[in-house]
Structures are given as C-alpha cells and as structure tokens.
C-alpha atoms as a PDB file:
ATOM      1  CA  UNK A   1      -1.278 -22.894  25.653  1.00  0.00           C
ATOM      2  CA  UNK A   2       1.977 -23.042  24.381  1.00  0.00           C
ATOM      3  CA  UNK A   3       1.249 -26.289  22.384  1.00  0.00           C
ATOM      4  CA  UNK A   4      -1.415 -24.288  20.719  1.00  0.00           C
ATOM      5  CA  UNK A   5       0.928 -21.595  19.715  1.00  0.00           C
ATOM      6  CA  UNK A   6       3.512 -23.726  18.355  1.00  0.00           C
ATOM      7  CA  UNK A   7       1.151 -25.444  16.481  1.00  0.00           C
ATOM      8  CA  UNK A   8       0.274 -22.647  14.451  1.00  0.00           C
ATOM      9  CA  UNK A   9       3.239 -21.337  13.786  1.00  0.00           C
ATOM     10  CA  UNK A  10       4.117 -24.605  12.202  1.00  0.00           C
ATOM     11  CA  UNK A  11       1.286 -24.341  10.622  1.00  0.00           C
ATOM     12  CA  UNK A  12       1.959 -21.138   9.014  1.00  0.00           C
ATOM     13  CA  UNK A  13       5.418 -22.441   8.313  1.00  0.00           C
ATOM     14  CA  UNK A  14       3.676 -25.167   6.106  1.00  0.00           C
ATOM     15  CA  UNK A  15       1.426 -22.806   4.280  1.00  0.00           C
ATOM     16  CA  UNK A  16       3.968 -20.048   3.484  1.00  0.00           C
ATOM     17  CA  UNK A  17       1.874 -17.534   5.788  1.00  0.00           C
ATOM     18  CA  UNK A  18       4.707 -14.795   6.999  1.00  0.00           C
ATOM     19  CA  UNK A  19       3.670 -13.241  10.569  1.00  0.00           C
ATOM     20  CA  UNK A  20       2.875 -10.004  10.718  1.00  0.00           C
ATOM     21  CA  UNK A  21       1.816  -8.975   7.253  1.00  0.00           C
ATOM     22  CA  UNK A  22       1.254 -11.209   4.129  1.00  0.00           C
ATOM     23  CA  UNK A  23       1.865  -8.520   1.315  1.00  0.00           C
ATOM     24  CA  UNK A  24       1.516  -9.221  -2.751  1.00  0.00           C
ATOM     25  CA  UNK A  25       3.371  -6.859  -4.454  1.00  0.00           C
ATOM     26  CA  UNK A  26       2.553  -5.419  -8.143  1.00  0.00           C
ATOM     27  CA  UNK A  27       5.579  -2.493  -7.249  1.00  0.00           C
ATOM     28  CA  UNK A  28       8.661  -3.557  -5.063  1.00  0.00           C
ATOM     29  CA  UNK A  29       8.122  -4.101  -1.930  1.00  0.00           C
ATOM     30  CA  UNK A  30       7.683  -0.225  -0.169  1.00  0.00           C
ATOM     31  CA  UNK A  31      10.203   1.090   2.092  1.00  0.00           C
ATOM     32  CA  UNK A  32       9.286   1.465   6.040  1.00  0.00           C
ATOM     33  CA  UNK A  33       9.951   5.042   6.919  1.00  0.00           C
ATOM     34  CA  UNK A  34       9.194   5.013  10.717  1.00  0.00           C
ATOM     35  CA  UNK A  35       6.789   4.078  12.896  1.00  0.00           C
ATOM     36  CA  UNK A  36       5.028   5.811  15.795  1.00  0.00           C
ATOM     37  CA  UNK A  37       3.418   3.257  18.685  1.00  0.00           C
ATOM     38  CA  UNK A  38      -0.153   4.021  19.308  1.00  0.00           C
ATOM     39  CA  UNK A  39      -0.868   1.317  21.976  1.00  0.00           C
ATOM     40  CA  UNK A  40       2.128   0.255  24.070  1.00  0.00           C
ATOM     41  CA  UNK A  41       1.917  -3.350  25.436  1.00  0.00           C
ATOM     42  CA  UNK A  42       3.937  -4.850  28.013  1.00  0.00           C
ATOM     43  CA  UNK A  43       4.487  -8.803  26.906  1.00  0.00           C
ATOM     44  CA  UNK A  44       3.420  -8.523  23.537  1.00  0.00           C
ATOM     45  CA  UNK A  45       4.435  -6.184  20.156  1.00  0.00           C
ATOM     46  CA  UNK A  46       2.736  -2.627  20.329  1.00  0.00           C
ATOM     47  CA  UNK A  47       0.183  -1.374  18.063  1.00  0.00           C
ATOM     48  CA  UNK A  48       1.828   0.935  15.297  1.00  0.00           C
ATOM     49  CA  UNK A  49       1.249   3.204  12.967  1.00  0.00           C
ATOM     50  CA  UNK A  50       3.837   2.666  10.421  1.00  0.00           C
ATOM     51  CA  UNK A  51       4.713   5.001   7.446  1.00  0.00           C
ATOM     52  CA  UNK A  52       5.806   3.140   4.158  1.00  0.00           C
ATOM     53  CA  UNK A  53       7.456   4.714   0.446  1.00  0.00           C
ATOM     54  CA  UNK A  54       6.810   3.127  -2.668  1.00  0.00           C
ATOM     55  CA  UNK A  55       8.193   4.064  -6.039  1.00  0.00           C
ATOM     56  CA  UNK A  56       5.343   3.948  -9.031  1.00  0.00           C
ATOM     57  CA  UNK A  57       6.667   0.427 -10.949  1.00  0.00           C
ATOM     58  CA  UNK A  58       5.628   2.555 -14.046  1.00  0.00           C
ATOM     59  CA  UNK A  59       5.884   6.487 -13.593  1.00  0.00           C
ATOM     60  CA  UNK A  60       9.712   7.079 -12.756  1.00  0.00           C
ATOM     61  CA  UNK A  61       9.807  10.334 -11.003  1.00  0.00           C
ATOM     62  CA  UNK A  62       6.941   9.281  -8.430  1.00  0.00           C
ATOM     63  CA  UNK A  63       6.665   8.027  -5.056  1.00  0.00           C
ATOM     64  CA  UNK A  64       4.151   7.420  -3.001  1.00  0.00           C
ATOM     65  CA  UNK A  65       4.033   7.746   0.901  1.00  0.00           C
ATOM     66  CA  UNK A  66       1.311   5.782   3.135  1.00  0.00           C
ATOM     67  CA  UNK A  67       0.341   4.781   6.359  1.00  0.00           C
ATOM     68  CA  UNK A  68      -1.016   1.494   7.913  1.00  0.00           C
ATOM     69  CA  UNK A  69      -2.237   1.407  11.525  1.00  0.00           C
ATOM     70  CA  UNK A  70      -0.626  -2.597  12.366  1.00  0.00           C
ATOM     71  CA  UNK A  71      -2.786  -4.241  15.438  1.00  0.00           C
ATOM     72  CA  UNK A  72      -0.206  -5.346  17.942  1.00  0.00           C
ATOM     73  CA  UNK A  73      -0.466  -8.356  20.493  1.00  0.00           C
ATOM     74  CA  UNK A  74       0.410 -11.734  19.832  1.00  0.00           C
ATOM     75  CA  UNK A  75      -2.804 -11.916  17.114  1.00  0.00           C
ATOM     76  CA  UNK A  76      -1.367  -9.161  15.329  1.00  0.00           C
ATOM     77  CA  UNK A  77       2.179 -10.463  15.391  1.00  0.00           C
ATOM     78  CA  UNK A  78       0.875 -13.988  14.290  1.00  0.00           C
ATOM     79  CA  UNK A  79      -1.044 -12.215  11.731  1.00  0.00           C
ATOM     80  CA  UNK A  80      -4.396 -13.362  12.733  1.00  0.00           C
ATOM     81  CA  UNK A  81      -6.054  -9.889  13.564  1.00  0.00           C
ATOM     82  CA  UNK A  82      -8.223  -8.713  11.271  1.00  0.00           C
ATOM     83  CA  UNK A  83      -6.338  -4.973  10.680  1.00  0.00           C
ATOM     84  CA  UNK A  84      -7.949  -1.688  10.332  1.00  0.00           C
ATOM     85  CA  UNK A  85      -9.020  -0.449   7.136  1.00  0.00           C
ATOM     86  CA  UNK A  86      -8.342   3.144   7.235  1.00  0.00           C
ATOM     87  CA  UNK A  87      -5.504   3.790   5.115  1.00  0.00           C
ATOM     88  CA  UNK A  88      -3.705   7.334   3.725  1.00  0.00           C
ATOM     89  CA  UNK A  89      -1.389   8.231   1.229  1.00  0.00           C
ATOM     90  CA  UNK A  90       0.389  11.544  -0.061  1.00  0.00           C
ATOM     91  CA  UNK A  91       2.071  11.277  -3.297  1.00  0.00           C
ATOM     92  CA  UNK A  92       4.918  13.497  -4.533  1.00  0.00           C
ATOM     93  CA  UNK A  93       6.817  14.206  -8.008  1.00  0.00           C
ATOM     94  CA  UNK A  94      10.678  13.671  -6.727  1.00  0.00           C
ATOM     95  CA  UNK A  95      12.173  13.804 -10.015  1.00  0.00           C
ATOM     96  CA  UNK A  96      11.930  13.907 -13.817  1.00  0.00           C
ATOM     97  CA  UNK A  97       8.558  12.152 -14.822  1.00  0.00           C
ATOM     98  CA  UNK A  98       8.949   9.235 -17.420  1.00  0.00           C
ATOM     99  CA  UNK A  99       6.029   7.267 -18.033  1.00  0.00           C
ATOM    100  CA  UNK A 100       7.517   3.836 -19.125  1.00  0.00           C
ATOM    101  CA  UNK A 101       4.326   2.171 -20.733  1.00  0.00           C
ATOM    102  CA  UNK A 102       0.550   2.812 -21.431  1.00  0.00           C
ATOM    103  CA  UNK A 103      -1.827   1.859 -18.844  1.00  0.00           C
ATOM    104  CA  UNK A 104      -5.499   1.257 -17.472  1.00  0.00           C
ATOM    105  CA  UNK A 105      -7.349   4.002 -15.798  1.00  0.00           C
ATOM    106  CA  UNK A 106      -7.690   2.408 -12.037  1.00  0.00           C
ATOM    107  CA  UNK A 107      -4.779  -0.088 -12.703  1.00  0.00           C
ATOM    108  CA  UNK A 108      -3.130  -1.501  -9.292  1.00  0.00           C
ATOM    109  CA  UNK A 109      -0.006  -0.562  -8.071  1.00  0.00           C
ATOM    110  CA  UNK A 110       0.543  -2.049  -4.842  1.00  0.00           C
ATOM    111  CA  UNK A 111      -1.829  -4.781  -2.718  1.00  0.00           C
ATOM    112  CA  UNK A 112      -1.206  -5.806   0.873  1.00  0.00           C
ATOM    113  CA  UNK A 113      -3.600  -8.618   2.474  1.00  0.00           C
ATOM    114  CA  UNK A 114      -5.145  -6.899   5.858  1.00  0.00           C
ATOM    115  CA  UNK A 115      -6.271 -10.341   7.154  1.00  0.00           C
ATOM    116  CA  UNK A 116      -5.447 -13.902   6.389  1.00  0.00           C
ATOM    117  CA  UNK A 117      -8.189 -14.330   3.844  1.00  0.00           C
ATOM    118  CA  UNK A 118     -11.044 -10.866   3.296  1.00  0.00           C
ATOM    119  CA  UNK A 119      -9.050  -7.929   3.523  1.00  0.00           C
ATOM    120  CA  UNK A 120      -6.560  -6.010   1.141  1.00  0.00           C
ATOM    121  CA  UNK A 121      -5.540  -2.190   1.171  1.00  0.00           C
ATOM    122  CA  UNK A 122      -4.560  -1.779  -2.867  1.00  0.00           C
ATOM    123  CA  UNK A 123      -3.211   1.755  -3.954  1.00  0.00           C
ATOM    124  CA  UNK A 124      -4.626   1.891  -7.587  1.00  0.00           C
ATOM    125  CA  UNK A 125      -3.159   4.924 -10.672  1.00  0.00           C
ATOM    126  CA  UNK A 126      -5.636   6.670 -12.781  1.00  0.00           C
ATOM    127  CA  UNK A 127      -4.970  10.260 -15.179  1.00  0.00           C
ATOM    128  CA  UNK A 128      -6.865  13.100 -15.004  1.00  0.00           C
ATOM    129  CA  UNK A 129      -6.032  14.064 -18.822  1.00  0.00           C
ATOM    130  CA  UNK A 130      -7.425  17.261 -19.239  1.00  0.00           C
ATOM    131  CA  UNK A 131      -5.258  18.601 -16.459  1.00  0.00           C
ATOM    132  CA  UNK A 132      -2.279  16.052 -16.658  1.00  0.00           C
ATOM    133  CA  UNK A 133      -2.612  15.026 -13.350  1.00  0.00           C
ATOM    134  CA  UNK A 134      -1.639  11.269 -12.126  1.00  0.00           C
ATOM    135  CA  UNK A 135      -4.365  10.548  -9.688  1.00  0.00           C
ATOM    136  CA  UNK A 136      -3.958   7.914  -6.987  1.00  0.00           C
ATOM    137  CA  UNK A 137      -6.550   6.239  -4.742  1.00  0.00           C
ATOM    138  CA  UNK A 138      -6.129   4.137  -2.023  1.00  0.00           C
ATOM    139  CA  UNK A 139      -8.525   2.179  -0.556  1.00  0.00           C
ATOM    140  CA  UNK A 140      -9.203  -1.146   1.601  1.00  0.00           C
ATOM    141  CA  UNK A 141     -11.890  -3.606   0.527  1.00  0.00           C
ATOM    142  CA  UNK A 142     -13.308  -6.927   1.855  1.00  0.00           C
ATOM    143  CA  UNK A 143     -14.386 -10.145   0.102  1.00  0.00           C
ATOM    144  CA  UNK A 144     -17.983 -10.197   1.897  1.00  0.00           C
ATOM    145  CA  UNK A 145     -18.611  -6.274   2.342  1.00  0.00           C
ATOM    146  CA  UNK A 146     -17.086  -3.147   0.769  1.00  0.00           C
ATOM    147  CA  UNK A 147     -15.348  -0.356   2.954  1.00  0.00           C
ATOM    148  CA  UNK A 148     -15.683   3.394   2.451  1.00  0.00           C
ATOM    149  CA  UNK A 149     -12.465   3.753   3.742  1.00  0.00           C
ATOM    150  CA  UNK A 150     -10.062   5.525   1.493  1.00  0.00           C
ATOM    151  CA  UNK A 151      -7.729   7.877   0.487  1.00  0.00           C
ATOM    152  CA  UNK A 152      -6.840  10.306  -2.978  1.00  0.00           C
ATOM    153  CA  UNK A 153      -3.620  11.902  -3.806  1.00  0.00           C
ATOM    154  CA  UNK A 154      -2.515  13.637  -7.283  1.00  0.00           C
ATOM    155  CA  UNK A 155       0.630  14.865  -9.072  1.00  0.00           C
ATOM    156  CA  UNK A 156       0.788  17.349 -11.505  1.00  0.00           C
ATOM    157  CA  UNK A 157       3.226  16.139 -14.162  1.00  0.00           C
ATOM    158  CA  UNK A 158       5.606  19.501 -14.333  1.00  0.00           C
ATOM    159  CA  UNK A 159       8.853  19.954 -16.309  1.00  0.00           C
ATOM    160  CA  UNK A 160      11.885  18.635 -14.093  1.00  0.00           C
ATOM    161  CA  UNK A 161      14.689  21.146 -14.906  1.00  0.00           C
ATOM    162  CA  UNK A 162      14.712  20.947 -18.659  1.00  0.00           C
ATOM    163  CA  UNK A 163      12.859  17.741 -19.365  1.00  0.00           C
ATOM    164  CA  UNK A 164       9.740  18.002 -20.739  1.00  0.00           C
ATOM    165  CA  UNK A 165       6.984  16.996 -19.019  1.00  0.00           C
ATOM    166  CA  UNK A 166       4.868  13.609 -20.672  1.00  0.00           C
ATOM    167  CA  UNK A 167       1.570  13.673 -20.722  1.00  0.00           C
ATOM    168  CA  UNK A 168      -0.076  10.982 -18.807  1.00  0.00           C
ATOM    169  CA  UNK A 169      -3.221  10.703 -21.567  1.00  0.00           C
ATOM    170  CA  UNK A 170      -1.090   9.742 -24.503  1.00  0.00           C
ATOM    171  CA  UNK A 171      -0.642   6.651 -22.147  1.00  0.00           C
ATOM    172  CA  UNK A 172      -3.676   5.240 -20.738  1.00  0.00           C
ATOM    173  CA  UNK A 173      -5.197   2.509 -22.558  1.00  0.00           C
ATOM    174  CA  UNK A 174      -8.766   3.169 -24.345  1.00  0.00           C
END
C-alpha cells in the first residue's frame, strides 16, 4: 500500500500536480480567511469548508468573498477526489471604485480545477448598466455535463468619500 502511495506522489511530482487543490489563477491567488471542519477524521485531513478573499484584478475597490467545501481523506489531500460543486460568494465595495480597463460581459476572474481533469469553479464579472451595478456569478462546470450549481452577487458602484463613482458601461466591450 505504501508503494502505491509513493508512487503517485512521485508521480504528481513529475507532472507538476500540487496536492490538495490545482488552482489557475486569472486574479492573484485569493486569500484563505478561515476554515470551519465539517467532517472530522481521525488519520487523515478533515473535510472543510474554507472561506477565501479575492481582489477584482480589474475593479480596484472590490473584493470578493467565497466558499469551497474541500473533501478531506487521503483522496482529497492527494487531490484525487472529485470536489463538490456547490460554491457561494458575497461581494463587497471596500473602497473607492476604479475600473482600470474595458471588459467583456461574463469575462473570468478567477478559475480553480475541482478535480484533476472535469471540474472548475470560475467566478466570472458582468455590468448591469442601466443600474451601474458590477454583477458577479459563480458557478462550477464539468467537461462531460453542466452543473446548476451557482452563485450571484452585485455591487452598486457608489461615490467613495468624494470620488466619483465610474460607470461600469462606459467599460464593457461591445
């Protein structure tokens, strides 16, 4: 058994693969807040719920708080489990807004793989123009088969002492 398990964690050592989460970033990588066990386990890591902050890599003044239930074990720690797709997210104006370039309705923000290979949670930025509202969605999806999972979150874009506020249409692309 233990042959096994040193085999594949040479084998992930070969391929690059990083135990317990293999995460490609559009934004920085997002800040680990806390986490809360759900399933304690004696031998092995505990299943967590951990709660993560990421800054938008183009809206200064936003950040955006999620959560990601992590399977525990020694599959989850090797990063073999296939994790769950349920996914939140609460984002928050926590300073002056400052839109630094024009961008797509839907664009991605931040991507973490869920499973080796057919899972990814993405948090994606859209603008609700007529109100000038950022809107952000996040969401997991497979390769094979969609998930309904998901989660929406806005921010008003409001004056920040006596800044102006921008307004998010003038910068999404056509």
């Amino acid at each position: 058994m233990t042959r096994i398990f040193r085999f594949l964690a040479a084998l992930m050592a070969v391929l690059g693969i990083s135990a317990p989460a293999i995460a490609q970033q559009l934004a920085d990588d997002p800040q680990l807040i806390f986490q809360k066990t759900t399933v304690w386990r004696m031998l092995s890591p505990n299943a967590t719920l951990d709660t993560f902050v990421i800054d938008d890599p183009l809206v200064e003044g936003v950040a955006c708080y999620f959560t990601l239930p992590r399977v525990g074990g020694w599959k989850g720690w090797a990063g073999f489990a296939d994790e769950s797709s349920v996914t939140s997210i609460a984002c928050r104006q926590v300073g002056p807004i400052k839109i630094t370039s024009k961008f797509s309705q839907g664009e991605e923000i931040y991507r973490e793989r869920r499973s080796l290979f057919w899972k990814k949670m993405q948090i994606v930025r859209g603008c609700d123009a007529q109100r000038n509202v950022l809107v952000y969605l996040s969401y997991t999806d497979r390769l094979i088969e969609g998930s309904p999972q998901n989660s929406t979150s806005t921010v008003p874009v409001m004056p920040w002492g006596n800044e102006q506020a921008p307004k998010c249409g003038d910068f999404v692309n056509p």
